[in-house]
Each structure stands twice: as C-alpha cells, then as structure tokens.
C-alpha atoms as a PDB file:
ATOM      1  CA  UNK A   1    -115.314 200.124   8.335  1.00  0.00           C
ATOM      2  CA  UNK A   2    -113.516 198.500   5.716  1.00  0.00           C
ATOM      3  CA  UNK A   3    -110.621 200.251   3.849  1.00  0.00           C
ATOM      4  CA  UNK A   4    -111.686 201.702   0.346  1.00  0.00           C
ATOM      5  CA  UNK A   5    -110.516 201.070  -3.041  1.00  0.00           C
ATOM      6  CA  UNK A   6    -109.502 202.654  -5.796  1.00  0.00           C
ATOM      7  CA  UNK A   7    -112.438 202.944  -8.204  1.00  0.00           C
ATOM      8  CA  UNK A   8    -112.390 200.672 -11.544  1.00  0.00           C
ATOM      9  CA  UNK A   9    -113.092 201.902 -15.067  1.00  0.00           C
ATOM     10  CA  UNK A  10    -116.721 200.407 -14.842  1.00  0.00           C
ATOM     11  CA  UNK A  11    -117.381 202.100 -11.570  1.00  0.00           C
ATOM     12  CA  UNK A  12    -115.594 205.657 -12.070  1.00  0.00           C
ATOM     13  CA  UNK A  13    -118.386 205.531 -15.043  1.00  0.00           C
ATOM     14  CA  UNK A  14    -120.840 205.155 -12.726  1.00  0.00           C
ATOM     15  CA  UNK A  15    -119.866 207.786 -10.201  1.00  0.00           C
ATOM     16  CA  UNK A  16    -119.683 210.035 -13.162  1.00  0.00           C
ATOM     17  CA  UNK A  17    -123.460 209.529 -13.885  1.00  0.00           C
ATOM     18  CA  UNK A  18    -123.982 210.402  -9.861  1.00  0.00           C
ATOM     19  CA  UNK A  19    -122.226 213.629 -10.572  1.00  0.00           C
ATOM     20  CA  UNK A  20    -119.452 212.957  -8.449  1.00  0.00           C
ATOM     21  CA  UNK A  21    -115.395 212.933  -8.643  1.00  0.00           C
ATOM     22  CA  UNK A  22    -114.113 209.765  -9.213  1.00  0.00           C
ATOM     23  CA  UNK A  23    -110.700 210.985  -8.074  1.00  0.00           C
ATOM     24  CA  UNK A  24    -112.252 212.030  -4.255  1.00  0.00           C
ATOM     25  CA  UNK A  25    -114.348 208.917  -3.757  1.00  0.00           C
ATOM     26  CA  UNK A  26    -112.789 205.266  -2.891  1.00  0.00           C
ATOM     27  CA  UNK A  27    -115.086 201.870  -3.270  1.00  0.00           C
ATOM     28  CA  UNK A  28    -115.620 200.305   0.116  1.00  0.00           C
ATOM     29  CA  UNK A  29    -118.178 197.717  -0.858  1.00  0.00           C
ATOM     30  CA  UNK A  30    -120.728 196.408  -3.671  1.00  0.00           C
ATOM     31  CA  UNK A  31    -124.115 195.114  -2.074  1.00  0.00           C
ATOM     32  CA  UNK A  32    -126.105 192.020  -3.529  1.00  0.00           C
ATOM     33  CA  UNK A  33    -128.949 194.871  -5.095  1.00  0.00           C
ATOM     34  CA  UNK A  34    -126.200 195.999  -6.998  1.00  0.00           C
ATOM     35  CA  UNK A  35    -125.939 199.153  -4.776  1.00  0.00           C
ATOM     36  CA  UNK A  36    -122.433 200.585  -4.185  1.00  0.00           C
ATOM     37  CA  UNK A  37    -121.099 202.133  -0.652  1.00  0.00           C
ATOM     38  CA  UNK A  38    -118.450 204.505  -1.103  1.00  0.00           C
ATOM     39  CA  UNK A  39    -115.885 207.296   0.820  1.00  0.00           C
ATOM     40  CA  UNK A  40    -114.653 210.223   0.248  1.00  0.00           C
ATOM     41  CA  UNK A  41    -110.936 209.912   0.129  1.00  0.00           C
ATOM     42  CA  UNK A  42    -110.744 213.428   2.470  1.00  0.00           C
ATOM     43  CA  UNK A  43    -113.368 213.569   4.535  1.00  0.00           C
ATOM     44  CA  UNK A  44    -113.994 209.687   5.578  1.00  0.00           C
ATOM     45  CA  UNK A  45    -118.436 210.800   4.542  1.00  0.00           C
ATOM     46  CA  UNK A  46    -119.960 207.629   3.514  1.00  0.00           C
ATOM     47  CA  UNK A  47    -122.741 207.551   0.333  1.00  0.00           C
ATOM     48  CA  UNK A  48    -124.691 204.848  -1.004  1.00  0.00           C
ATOM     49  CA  UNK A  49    -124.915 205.248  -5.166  1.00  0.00           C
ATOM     50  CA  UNK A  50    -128.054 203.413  -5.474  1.00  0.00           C
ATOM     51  CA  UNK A  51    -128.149 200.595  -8.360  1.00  0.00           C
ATOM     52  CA  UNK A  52    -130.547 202.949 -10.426  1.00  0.00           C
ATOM     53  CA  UNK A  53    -127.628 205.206 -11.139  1.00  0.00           C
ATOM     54  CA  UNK A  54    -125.775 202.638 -12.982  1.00  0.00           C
END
C-alpha cells in the first residue's frame, strides 16, 4: 500500500465531520467518486470516508 500523507486543511475538515482525529489518520488516496482511503498513523487499519461525508 501506498505511504500516507499528512491530511490538508480541506480534508482534516472532512475527517472532523466523520468523527475522527485528524492527528491519528494519514491520506493514502482520493478515488474518482470523490471517496477518500485513509490510515491510522498507529495501527496501519485502513477506512474508506465515503464522499457523502464531505
């Protein structure tokens, strides 16, 4: 899997509105439907924040 990024302004927003921790979880890709795949910086657990939540 590709390496994750720190989150930008924009997308710490929109883990915010997911009810999650910007400062645990690291951007690893944005899809085409606007969904975003992220890990936790810790724990290497992979989410999806679907493109509904932001």
């Amino acid at each position: 899997m590709k390496q994750g990024k720190n989150p930008t302004r924009r997308q710490k927003g929109r883990l915010e509105r997911a009810r999650l921790s910007p400062a645990d979880w690291l951007i690893v890709s944005q899809r085409a439907d606007g969904s975003v795949v992220i890990q936790h910086r810790y724990t290497n657990t992979t989410r999806i924040i679907p493109a509904s939540v932001g």
